[in-house]
Protein backbone atom coordinates (compact mmCIF):
# COMPACT_ATOMS: atom_id res chain seq x y z
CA UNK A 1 -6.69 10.03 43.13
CA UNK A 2 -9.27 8.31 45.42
CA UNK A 3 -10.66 10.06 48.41
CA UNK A 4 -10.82 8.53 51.98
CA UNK A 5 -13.06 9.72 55.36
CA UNK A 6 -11.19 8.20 58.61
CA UNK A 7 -14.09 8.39 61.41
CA UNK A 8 -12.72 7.29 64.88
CA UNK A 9 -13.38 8.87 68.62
CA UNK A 10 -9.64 7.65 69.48
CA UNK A 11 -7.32 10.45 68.77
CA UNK A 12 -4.14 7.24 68.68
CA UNK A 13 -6.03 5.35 66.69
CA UNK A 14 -6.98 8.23 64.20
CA UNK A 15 -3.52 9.42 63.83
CA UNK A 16 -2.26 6.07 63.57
CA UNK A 17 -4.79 5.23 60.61
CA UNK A 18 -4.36 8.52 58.91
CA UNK A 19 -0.56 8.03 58.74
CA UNK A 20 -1.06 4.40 57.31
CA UNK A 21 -3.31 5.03 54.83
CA UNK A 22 -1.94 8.55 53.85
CA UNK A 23 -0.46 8.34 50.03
CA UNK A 24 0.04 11.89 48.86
CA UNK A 25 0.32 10.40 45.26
CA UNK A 26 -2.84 8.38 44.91
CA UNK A 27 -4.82 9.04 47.77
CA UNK A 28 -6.18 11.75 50.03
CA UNK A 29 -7.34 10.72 53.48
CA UNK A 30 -9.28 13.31 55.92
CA UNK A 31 -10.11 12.26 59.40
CA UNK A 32 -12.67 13.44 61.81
CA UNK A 33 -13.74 12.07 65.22
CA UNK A 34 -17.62 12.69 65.48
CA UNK A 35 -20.70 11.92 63.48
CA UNK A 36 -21.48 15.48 63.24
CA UNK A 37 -17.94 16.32 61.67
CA UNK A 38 -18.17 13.30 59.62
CA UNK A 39 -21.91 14.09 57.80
CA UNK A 40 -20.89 17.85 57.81
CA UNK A 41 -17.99 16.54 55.88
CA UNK A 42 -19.98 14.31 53.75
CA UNK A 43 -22.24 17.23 52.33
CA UNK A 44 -19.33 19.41 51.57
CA UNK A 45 -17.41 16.82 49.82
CA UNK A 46 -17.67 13.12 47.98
CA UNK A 47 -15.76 10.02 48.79
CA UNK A 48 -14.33 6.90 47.42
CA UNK A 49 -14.07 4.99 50.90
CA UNK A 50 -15.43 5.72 53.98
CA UNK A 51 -13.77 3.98 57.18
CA UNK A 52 -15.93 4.70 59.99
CA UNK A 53 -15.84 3.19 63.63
CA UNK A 54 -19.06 1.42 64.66
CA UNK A 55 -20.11 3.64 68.08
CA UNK A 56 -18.83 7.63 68.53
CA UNK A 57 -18.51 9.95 71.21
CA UNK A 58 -21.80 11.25 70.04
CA UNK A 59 -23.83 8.47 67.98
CA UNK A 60 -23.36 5.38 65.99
CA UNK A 61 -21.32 5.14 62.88
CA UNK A 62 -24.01 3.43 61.13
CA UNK A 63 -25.75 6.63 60.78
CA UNK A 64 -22.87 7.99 58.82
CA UNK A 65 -22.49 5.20 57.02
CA UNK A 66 -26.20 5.55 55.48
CA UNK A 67 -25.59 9.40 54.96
CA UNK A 68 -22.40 8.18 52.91
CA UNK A 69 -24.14 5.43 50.81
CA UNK A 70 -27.11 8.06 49.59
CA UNK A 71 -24.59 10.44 48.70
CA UNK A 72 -21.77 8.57 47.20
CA UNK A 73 -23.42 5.24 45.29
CA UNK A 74 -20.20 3.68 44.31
CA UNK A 75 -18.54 4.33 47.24
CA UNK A 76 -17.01 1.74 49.66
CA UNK A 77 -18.13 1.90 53.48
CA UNK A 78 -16.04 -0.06 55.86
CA UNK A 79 -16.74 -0.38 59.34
CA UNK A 80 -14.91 -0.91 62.06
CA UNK A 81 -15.81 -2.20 65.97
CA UNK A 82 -14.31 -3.86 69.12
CA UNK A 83 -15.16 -7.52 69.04
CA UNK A 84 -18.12 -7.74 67.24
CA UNK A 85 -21.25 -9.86 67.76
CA UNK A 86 -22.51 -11.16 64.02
CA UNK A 87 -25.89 -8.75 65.09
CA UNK A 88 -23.13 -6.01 65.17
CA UNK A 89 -21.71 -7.50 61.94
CA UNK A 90 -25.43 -7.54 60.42
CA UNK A 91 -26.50 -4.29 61.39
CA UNK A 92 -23.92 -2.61 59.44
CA UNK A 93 -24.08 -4.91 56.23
CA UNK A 94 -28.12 -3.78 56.38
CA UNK A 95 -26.81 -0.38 56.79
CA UNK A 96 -24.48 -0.28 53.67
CA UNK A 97 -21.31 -1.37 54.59
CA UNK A 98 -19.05 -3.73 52.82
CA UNK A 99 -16.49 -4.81 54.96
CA UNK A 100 -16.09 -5.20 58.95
CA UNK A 101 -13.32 -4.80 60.30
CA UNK A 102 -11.92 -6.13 64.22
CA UNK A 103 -10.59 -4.13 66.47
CA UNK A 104 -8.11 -4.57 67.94
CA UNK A 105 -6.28 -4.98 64.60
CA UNK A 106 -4.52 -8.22 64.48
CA UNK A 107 -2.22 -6.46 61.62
CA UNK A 108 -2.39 -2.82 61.37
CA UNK A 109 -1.48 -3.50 57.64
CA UNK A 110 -4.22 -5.42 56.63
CA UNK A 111 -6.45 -2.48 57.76
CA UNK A 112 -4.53 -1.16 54.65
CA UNK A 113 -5.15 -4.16 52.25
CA UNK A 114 -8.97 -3.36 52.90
CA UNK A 115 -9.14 0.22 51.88
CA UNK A 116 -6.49 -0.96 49.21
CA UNK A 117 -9.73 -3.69 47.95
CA UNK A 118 -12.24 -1.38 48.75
CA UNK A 119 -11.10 1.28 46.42
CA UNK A 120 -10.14 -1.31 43.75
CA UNK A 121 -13.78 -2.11 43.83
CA UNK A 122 -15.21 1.40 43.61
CA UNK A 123 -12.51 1.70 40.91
CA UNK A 124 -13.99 -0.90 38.39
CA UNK A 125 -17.65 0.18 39.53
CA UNK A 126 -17.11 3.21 38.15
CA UNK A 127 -15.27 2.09 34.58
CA UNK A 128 -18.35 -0.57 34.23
CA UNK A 129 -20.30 2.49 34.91
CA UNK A 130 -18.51 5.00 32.01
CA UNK A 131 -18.50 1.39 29.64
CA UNK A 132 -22.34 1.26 30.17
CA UNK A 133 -22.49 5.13 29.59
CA UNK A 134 -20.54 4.88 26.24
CA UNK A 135 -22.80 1.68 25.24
CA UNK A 136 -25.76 3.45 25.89
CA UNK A 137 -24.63 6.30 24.05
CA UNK A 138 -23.07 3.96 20.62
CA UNK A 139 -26.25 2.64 20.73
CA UNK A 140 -28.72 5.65 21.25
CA UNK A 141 -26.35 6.94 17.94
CA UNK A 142 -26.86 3.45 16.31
CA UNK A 143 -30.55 3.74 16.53
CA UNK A 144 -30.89 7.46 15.24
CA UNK A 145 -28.80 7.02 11.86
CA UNK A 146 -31.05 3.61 11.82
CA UNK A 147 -34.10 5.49 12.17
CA UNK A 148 -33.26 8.15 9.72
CA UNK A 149 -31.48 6.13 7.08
CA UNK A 150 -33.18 6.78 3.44
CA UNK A 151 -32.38 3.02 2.68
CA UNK A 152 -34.92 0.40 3.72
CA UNK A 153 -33.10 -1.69 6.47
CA UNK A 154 -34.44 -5.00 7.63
CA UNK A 155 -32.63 -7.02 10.43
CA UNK A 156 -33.40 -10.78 11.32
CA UNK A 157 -31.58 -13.54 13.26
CA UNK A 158 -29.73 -15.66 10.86
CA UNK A 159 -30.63 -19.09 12.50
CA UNK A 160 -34.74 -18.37 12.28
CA UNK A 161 -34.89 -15.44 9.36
CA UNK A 162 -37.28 -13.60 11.72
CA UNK A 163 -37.55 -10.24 11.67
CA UNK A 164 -36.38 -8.23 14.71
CA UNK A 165 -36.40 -4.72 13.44
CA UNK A 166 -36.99 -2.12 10.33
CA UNK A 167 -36.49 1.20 10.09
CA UNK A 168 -38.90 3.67 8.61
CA UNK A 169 -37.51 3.32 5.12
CA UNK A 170 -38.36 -0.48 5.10
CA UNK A 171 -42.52 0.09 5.83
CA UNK A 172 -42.63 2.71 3.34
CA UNK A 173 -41.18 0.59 0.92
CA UNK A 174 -43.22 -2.32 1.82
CA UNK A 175 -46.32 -0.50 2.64
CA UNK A 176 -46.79 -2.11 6.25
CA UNK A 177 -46.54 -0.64 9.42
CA UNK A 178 -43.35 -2.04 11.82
CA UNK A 179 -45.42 -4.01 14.12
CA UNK A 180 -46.74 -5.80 11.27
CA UNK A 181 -43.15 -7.03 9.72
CA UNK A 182 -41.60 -7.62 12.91
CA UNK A 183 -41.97 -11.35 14.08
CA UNK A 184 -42.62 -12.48 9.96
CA UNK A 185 -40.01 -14.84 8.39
CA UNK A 186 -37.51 -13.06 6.02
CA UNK A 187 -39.00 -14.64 3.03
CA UNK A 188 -42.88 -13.73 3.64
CA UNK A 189 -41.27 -10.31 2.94
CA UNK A 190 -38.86 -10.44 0.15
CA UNK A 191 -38.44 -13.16 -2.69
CA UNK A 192 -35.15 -14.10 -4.11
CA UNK A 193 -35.25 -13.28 -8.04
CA UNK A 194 -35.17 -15.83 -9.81
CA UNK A 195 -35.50 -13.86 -13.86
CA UNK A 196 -32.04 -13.05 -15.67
CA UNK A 197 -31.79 -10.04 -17.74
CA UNK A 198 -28.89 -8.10 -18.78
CA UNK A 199 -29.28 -5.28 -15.86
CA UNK A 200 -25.89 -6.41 -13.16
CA UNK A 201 -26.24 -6.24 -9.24
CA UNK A 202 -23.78 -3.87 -7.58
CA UNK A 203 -20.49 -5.39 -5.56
CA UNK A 204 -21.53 -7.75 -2.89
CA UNK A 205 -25.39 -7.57 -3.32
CA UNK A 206 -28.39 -10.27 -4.59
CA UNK A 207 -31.40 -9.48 -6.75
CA UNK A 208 -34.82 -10.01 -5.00
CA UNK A 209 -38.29 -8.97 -5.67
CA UNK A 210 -40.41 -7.29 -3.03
CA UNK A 211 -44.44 -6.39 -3.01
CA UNK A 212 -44.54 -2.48 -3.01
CA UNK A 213 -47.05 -0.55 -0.84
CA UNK A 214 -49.24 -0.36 -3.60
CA UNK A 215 -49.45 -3.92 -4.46
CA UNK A 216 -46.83 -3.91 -7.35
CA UNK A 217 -43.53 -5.86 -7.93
CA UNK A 218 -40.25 -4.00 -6.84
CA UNK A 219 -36.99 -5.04 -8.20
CA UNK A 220 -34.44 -4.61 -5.15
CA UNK A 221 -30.80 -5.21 -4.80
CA UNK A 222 -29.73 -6.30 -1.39
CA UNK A 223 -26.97 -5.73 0.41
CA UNK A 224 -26.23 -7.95 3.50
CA UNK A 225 -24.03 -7.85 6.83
CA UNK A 226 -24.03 -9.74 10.00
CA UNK A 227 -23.21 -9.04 13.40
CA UNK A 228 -23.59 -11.00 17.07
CA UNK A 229 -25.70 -9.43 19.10
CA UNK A 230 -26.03 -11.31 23.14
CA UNK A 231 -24.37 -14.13 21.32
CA UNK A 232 -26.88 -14.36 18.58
CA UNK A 233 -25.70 -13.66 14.85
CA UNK A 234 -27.89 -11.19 12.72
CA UNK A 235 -28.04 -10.35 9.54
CA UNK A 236 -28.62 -6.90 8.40
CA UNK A 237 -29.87 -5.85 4.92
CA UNK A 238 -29.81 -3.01 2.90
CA UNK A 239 -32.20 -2.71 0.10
CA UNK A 240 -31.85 -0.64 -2.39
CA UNK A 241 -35.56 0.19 -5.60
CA UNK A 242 -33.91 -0.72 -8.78
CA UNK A 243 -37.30 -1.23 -11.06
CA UNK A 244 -36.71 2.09 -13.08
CA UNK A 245 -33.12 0.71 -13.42
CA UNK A 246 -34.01 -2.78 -14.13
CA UNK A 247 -36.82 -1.38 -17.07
CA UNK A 248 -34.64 0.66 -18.72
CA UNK A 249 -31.82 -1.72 -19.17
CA UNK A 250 -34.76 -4.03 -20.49
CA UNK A 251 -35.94 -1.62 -22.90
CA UNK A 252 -32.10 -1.37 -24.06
């Protein structure tokens, strides 16, 4: 249920408004007819839409229109005014409002169709907001297990096979610090094996050879996915130390 603040000095045109707009199933609409009620309202209490007449009994609606806009970010602030000049118009865009609306009304329902928009647009404001939120948080929860994965994970664009990211696992493995492997070609790091022996990959992975951190061969098996990410595909690989496997099924 959306929330609506009716500001206007004109007891008719207050009631009139309040009954329009009124919807006791998807919206609740309060109405005052100062500034002071207005931002005494505003610090009890949050809005979706604000519809606020340009000059009050006792001061200018623009003032409650930036009171509303520090409070309530995603709210809508429409303003209305008799016969406007465009420096009436610009004053209240510069002051935070997002719609001006003519008095007299030409059509009492369009007044309607407004707040209708307005909260339609506070309404997907605050789902890209919660999408963002639940991004952010998939991918804070993304990097973590990343970051604490035992397995050495390497992940380069598939177009250039440069690096764009390792975890922890990967420089201990390789013996060089992140900013070192990040920017270097795929195959600078890891070699394809090219040597047969009797020793079998698992399900869905290649056998490579990788320099160790102390300057000796590794036998890896790697394990590879992709993924788009901003419309770029990446490959990710999991690589899994397979030399004490590898030796003993040689020595078999």
């Amino acid at each position: 249920m959306t929330r609506v603040l009716i500001v206007d000095g004109e007891p008719v045109i207050l009631m009139l408004l309040e009954e329009l707009l009124g919807d006791a199933d998807a919206r609740r609409v309060e109405a005052v007819a100062t500034v002071a009620d207005a931002l005494a309202r505003l610090r009890e209490q949050r809005y979706d839409v604000l519809l606020v007449e340009h000059r009050l009994p006792d001061g200018s609606g623009l003032d409650v229109v930036r009171r509303f806009r520090q409070r309530q970010q995603r709210g809508e602030a429409l303003v209305m005014g008799a016969f406007p000049s465009p420096e009436a118009v610009l004053q209240a865009v510069e002051a935070g409002a997002a719609d001006y609306l003519a008095k007299p009304f030409e059509e009492i329902r369009d007044v309607a169709a407004r707040v209708a928009n307005a909260e339609e647009r506070v309404a997907l404001r605050c789902e890209r907001e919660a999408l963002h939120d639940a991004l952010r948080e998939s991918e804070e929860r993304y990097r973590k297990l990343f970051a604490a994965s035992p397995g050495a994970i390497l992940v380069y664009a598939e177009s250039t096979g440069i690096i764009s990211d390792v975890n922890a696992a990967a420089e201990t493995m390789i013996g060089s610090s992140r900013a070192t492997i990040i920017g270097r070609h795929i195959e600078q790091v890891r070699q394809r094996e090219v040597t047969a022996d009797d020793d079998e990959t698992g399900p869905g992975a290649e056998r490579f050879c990788l320099p160790s951190a102390n300057g000796e061969r590794l036998d890896v098996e790697i394990s590879a996915g992709r993924y788009g990410a901003n419309g770029t595909p990446m490959v990710v690989e999991l690589i899994r130390d397979v030399t004490a496997r590898r030796a003993a099924a040689r020595a078999r």
